[in-house]
C-alpha atoms as a PDB file:
ATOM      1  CA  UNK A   1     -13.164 108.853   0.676  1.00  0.00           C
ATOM      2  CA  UNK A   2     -14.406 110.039  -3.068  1.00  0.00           C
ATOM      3  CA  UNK A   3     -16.279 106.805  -3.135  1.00  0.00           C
ATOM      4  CA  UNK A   4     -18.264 107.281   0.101  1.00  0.00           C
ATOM      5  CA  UNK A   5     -19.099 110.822  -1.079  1.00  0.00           C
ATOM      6  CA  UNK A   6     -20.284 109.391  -4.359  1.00  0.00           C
ATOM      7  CA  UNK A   7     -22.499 107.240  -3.040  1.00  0.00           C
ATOM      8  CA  UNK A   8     -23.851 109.385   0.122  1.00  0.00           C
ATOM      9  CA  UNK A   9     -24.800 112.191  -2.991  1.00  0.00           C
ATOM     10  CA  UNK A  10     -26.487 108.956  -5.239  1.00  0.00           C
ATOM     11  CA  UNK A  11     -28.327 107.770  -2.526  1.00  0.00           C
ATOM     12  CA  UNK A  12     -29.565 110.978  -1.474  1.00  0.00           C
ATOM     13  CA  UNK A  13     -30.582 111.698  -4.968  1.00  0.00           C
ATOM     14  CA  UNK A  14     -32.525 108.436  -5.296  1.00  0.00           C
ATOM     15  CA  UNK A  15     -34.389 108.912  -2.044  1.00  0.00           C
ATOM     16  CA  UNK A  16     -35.538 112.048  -2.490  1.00  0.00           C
ATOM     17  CA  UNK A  17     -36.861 111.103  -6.064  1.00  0.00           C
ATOM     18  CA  UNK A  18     -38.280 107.988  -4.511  1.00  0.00           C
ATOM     19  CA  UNK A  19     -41.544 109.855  -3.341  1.00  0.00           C
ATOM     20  CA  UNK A  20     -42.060 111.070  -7.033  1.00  0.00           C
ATOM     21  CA  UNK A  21     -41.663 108.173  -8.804  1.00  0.00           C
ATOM     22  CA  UNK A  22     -43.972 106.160  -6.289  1.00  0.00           C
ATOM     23  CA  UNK A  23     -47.199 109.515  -6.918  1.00  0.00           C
ATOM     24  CA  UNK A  24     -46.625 108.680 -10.575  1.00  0.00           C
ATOM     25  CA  UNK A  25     -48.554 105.571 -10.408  1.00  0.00           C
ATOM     26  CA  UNK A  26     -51.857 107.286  -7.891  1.00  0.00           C
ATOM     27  CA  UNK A  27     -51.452 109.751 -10.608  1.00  0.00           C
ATOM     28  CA  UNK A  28     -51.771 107.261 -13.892  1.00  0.00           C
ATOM     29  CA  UNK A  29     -48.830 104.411 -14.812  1.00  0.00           C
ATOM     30  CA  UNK A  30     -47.149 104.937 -17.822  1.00  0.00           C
ATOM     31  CA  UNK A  31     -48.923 104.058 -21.295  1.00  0.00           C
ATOM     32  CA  UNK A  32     -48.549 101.067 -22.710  1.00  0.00           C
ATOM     33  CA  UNK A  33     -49.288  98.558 -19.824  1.00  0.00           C
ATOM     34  CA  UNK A  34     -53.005  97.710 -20.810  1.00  0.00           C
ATOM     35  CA  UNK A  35     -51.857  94.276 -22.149  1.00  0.00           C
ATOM     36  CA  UNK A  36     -52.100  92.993 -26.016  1.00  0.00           C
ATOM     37  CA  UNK A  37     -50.254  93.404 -29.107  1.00  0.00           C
ATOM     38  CA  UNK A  38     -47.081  92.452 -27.185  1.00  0.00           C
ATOM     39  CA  UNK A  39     -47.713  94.849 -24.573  1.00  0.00           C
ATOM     40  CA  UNK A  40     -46.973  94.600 -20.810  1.00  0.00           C
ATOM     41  CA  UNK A  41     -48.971  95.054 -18.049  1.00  0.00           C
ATOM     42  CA  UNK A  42     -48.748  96.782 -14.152  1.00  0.00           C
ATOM     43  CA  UNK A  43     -47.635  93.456 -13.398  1.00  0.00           C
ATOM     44  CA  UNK A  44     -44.427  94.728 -14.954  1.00  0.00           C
ATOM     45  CA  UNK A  45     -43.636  96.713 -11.377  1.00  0.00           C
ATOM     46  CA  UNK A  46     -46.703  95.160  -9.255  1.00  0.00           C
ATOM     47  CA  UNK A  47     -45.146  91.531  -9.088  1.00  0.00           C
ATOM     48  CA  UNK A  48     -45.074  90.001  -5.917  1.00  0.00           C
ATOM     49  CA  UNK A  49     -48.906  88.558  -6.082  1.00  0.00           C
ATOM     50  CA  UNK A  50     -49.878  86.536  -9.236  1.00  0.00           C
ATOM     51  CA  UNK A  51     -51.606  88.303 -12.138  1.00  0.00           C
ATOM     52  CA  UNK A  52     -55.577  88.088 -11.937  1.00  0.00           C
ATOM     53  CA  UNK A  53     -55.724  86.279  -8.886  1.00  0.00           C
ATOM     54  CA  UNK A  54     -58.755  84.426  -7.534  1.00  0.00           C
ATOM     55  CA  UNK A  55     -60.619  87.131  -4.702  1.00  0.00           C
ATOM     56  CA  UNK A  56     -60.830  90.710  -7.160  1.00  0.00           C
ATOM     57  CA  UNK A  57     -61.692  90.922 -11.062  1.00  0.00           C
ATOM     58  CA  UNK A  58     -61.563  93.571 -13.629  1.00  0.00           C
ATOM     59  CA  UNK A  59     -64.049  93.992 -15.858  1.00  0.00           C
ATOM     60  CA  UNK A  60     -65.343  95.881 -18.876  1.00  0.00           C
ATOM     61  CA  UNK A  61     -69.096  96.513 -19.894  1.00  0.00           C
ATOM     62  CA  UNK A  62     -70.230  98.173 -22.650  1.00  0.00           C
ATOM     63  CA  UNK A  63     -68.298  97.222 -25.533  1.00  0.00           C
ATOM     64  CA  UNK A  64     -70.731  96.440 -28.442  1.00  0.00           C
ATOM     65  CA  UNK A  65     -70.572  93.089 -29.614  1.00  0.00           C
ATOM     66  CA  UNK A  66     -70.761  94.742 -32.853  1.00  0.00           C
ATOM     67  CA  UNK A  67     -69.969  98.508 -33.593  1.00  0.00           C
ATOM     68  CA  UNK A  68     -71.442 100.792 -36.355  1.00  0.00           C
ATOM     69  CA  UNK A  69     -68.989 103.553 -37.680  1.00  0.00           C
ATOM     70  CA  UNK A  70     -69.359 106.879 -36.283  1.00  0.00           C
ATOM     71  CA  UNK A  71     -71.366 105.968 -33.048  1.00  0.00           C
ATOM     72  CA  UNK A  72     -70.476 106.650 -29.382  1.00  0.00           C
ATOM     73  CA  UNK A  73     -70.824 104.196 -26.683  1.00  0.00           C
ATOM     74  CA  UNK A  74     -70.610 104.306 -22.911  1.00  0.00           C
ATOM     75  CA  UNK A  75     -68.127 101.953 -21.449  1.00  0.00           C
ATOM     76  CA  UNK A  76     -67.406 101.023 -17.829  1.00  0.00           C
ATOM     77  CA  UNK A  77     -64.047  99.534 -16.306  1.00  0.00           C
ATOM     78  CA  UNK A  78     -64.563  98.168 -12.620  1.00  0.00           C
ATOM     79  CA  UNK A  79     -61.848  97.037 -10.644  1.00  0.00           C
ATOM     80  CA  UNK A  80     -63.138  95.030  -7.277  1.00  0.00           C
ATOM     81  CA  UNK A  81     -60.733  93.115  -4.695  1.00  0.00           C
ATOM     82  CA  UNK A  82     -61.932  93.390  -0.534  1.00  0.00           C
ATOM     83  CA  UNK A  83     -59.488  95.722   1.047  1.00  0.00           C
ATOM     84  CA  UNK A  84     -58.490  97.943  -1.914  1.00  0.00           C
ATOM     85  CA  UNK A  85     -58.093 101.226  -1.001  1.00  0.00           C
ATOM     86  CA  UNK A  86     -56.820 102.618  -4.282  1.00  0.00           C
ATOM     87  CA  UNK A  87     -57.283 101.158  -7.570  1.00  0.00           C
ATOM     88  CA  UNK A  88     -56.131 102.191 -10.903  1.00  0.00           C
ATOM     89  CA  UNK A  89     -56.591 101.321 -14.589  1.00  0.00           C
ATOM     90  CA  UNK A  90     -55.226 101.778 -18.165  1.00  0.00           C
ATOM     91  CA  UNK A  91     -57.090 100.482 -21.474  1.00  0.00           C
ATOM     92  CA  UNK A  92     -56.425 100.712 -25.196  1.00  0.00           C
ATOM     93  CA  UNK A  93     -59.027 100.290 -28.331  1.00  0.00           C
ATOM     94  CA  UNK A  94     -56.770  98.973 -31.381  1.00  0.00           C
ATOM     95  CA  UNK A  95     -57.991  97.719 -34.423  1.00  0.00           C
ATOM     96  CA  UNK A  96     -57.344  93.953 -34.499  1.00  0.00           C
ATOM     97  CA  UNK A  97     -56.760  93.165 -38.068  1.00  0.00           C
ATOM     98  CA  UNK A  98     -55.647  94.544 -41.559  1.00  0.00           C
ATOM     99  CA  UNK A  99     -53.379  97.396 -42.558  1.00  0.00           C
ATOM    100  CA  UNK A 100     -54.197  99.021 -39.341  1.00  0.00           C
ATOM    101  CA  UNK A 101     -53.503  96.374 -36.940  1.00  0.00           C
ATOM    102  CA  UNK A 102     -52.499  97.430 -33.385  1.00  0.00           C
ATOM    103  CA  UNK A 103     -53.096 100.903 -34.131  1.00  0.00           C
ATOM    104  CA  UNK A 104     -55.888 103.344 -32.693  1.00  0.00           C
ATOM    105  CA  UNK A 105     -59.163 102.230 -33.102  1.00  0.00           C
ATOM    106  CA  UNK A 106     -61.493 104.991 -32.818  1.00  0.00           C
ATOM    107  CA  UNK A 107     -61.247 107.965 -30.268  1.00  0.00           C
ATOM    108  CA  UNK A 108     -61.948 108.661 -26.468  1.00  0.00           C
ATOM    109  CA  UNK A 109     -63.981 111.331 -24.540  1.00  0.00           C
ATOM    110  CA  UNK A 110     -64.039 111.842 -21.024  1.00  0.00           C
ATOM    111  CA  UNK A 111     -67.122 112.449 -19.181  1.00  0.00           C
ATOM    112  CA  UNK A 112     -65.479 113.372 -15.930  1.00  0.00           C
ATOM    113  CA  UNK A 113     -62.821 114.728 -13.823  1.00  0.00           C
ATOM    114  CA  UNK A 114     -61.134 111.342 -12.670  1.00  0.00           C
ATOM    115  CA  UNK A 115     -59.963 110.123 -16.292  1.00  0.00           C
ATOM    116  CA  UNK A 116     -57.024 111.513 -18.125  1.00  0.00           C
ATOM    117  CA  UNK A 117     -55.315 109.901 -22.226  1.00  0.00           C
ATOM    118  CA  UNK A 118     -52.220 109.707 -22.207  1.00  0.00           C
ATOM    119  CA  UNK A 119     -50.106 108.580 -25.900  1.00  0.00           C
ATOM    120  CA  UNK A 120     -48.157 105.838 -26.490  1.00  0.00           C
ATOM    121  CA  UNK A 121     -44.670 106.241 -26.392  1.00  0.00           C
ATOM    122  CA  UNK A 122     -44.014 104.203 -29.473  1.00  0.00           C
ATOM    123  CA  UNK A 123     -46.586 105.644 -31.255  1.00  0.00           C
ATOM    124  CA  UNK A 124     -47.659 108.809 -30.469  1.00  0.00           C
ATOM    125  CA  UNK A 125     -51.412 108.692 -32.450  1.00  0.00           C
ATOM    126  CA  UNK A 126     -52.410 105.120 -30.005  1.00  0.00           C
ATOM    127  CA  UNK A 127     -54.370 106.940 -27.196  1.00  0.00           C
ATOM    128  CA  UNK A 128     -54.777 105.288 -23.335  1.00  0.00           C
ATOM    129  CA  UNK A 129     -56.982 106.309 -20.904  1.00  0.00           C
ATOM    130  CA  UNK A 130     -56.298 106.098 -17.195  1.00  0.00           C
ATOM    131  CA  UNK A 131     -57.180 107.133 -14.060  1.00  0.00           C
ATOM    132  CA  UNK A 132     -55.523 110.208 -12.570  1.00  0.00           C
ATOM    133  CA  UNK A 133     -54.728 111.050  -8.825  1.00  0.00           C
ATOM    134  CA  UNK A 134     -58.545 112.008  -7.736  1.00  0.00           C
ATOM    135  CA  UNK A 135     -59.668 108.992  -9.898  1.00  0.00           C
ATOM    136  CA  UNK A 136     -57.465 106.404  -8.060  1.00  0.00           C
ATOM    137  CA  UNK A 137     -59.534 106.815  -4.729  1.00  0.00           C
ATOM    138  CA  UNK A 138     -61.592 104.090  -4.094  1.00  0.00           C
ATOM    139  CA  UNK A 139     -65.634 105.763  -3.515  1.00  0.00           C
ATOM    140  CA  UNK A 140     -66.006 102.735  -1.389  1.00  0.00           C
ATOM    141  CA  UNK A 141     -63.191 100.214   0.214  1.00  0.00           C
ATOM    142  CA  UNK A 142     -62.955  97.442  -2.396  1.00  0.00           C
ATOM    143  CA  UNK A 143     -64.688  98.831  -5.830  1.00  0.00           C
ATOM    144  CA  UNK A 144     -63.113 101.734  -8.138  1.00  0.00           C
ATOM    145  CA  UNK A 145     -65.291 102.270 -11.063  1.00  0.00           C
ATOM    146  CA  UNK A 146     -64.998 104.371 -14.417  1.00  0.00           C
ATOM    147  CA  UNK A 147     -66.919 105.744 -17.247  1.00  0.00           C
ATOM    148  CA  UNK A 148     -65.709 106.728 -20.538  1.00  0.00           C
ATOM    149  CA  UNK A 149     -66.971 107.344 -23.919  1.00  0.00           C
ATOM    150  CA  UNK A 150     -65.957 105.562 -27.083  1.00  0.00           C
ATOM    151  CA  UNK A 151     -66.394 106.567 -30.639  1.00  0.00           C
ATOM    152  CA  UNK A 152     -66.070 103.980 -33.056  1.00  0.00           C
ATOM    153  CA  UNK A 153     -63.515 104.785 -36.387  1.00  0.00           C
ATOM    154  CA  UNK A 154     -65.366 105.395 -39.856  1.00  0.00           C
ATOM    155  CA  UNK A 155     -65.340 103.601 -41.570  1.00  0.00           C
ATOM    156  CA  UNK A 156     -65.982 100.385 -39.316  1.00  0.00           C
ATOM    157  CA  UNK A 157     -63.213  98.239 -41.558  1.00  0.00           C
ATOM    158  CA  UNK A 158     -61.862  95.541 -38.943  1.00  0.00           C
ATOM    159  CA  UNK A 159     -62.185  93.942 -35.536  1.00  0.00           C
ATOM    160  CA  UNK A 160     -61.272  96.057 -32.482  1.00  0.00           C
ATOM    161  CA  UNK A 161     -59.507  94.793 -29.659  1.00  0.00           C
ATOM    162  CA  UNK A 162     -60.152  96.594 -26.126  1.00  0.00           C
ATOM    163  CA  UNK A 163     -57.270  95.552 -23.585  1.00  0.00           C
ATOM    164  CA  UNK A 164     -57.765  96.844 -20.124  1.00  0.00           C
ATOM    165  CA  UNK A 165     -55.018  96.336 -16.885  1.00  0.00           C
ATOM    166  CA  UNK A 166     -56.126  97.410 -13.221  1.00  0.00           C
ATOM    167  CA  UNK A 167     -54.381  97.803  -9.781  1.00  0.00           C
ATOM    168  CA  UNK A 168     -56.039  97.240  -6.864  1.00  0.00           C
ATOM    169  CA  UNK A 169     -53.535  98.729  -4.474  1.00  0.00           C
ATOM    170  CA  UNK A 170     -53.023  98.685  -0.453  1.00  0.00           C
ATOM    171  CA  UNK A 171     -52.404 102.606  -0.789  1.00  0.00           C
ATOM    172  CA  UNK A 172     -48.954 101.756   0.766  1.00  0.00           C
ATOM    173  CA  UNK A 173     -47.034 104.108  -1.504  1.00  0.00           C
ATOM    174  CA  UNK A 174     -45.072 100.589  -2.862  1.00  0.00           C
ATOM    175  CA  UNK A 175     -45.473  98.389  -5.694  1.00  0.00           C
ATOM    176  CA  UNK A 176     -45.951  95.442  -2.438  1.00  0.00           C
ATOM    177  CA  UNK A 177     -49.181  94.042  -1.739  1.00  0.00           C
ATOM    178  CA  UNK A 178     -50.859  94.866  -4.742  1.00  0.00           C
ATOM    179  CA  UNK A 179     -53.170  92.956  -7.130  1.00  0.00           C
ATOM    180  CA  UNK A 180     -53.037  93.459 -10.943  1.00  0.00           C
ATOM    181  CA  UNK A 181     -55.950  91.871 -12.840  1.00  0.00           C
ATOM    182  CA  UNK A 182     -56.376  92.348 -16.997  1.00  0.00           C
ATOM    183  CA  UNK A 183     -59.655  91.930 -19.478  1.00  0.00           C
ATOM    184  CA  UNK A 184     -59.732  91.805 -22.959  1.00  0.00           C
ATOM    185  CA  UNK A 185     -63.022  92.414 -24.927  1.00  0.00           C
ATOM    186  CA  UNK A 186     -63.733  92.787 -28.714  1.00  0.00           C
ATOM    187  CA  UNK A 187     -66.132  94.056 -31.194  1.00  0.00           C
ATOM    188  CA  UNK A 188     -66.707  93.016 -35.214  1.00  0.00           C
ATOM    189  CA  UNK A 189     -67.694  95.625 -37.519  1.00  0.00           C
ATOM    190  CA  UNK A 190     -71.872  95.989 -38.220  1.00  0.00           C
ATOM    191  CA  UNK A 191     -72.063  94.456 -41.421  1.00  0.00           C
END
């Protein structure tokens, strides 16, 4: 009889913190699932389709192929896959090299409404910036875009690595169905 009771009160617990759990990820996944440095990915819970399959991509534009110290750039993360009806994104700038590799590289600003940073939680001063609830609704079916601003470190000492992990979700309220793609892009110090 205790037994049954146990496990009617732990299976009412875990159903009723089911629906939380499953908002956390419209809301933003946890950090550290950009990819790089050792790093997983959404793949980690989103795992029944293979990562970056053929059909969607992720992308990033705006990086600088080369970056001066000091300077702000506009950069873009688009997530595309036909039928996505939510789609959601992490990404990371670390330096690539030296004394400070895998740390923060520069710092992040956020032009709008639909982007939130969030710290790592192995190292509190490595910043990622991710979509929140309003920013995980897809403007049209298929595409999620967004726009963020980048300020490179000073001084501009070593390579930086962006890493960059997307969901492109069925808006079932499951990890089932969905599609995680990845993109890595760099930039070398101006000389």
């Amino acid at each position: 009889m205790r037994i049954v009771v146990l496990l009617a009160i732990f299976f009412t617990g875990l159903c009723a913190a089911l629906p939380t759990a499953l908002m956390a990820y419209k809301e933003g996944p946890f950090p550290n699932v950009a990819g790089g440095f050792g790093d997983q990915t959404c793949h980690r819970c989103h795992l029944d389709n293979p990562m970056n399959a053929s059909g969607g991509s992720l992308s990033i534009a705006g990086v600088p192929p080369t970056y001066e110290a000091g300077r702000t750039y506009s950069i873009s993360v688009t997530l595309m896959r036909p039928g996505m009806k939510r789609g959601g994104f992490e990404i990371v700038a670390r330096f690539l090299s030296g004394r400070s590799k895998g740390k923060q590289a520069g710092a992040w600003h956020l032009p709008d409404q639909r982007l939130q940073v969030i710290s790592s939680q192995v190292d509190q001063e490595l910043k990622f910036v991710q979509h929140n609830l309003a920013g995980s609704r897809a403007a049209t079916s298929g595409s999620n875009s967004w726009t963020l601003d980048w300020t490179a470190p000073s001084p501009a000492a070593a390579p930086i690595q962006f890493n960059a992990a997307g969901n492109a979700a069925n808006d079932d309220d499951s990890p089932l169905g969905d599609y995680i793609y990845t993109k890595m892009a760099r930039s070398l110090p101006a000389k």
